[in-house]
C-alpha atoms as a PDB file:
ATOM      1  CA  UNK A   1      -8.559 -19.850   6.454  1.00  0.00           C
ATOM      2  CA  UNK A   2      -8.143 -18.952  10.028  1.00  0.00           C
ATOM      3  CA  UNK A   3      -7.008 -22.319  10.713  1.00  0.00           C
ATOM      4  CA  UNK A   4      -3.627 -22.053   8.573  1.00  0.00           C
ATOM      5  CA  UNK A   5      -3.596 -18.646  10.030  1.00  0.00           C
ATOM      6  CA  UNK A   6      -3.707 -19.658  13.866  1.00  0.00           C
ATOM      7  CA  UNK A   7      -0.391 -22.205  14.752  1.00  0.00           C
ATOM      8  CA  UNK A   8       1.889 -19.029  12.969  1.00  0.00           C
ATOM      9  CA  UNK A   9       0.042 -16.877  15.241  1.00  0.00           C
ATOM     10  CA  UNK A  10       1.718 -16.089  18.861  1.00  0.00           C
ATOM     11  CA  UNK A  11       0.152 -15.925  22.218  1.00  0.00           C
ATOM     12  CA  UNK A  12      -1.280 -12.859  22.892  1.00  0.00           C
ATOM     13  CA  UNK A  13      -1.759 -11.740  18.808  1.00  0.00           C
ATOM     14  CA  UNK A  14      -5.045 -10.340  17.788  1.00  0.00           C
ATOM     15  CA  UNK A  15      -6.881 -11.465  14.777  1.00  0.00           C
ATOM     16  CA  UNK A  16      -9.786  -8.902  13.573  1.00  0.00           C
ATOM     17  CA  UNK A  17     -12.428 -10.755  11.264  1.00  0.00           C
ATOM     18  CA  UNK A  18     -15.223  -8.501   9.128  1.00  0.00           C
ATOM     19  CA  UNK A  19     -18.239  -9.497   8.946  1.00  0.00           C
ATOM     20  CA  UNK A  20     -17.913 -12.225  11.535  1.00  0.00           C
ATOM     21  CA  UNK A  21     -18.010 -14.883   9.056  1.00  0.00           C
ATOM     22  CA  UNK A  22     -19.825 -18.190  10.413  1.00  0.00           C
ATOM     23  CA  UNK A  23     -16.016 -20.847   9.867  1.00  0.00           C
ATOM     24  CA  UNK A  24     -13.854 -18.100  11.041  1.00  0.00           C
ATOM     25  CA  UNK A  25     -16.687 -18.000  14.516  1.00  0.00           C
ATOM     26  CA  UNK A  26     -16.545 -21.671  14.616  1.00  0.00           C
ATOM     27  CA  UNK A  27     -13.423 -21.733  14.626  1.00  0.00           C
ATOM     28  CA  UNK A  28     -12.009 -19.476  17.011  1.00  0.00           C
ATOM     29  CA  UNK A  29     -15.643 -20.110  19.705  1.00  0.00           C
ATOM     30  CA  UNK A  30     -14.289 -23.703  19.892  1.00  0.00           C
ATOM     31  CA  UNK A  31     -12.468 -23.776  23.356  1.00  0.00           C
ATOM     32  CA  UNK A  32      -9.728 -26.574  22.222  1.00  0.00           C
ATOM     33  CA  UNK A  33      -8.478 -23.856  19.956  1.00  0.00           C
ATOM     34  CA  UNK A  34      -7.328 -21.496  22.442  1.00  0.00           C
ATOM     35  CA  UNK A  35      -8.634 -18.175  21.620  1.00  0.00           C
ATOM     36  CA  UNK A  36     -11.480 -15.882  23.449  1.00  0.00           C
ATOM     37  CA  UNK A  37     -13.067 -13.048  21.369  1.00  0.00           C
ATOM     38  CA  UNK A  38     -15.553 -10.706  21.275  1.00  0.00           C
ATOM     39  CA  UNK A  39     -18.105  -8.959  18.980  1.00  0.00           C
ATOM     40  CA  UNK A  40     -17.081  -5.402  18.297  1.00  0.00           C
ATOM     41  CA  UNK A  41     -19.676  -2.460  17.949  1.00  0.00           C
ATOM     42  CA  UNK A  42     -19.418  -1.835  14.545  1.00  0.00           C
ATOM     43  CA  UNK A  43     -21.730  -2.192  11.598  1.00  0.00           C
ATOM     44  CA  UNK A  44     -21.254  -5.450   9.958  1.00  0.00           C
ATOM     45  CA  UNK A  45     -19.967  -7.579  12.891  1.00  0.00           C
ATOM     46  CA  UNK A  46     -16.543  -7.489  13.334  1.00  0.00           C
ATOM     47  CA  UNK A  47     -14.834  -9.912  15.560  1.00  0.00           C
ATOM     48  CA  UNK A  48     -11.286  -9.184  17.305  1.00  0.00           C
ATOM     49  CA  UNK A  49     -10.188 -12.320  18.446  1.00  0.00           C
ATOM     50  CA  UNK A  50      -7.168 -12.915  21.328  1.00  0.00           C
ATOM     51  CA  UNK A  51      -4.906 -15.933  21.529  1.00  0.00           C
ATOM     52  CA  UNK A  52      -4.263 -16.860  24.485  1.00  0.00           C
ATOM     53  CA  UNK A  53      -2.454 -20.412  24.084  1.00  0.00           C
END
């Protein structure tokens, strides 16, 4: 899903993922995709993810 999601998405747009599922971490962790993110502190494993290309 995050794939169709990503080319609409501009540089410098957050996308926030619950329960840091395992295709949406592929996805964005892959370098050639452009986006860095991080694990957030809350129960269940929510990633916020930045584009930054």
């Amino acid at each position: 899903m995050i794939g169709i999601v990503a080319p609409q998405l501009r540089v410098g747009g957050y996308v926030m993922n619950d329960n840091a599922e395992p295709d949406y971490l592929d996805f964005i962790r892959d370098p050639k995709n452009g986006f860095v993110s991080m694990t957030l502190p809350l129960k269940g494993g929510t990633e916020l993810s930045l584009k930054l290309r």
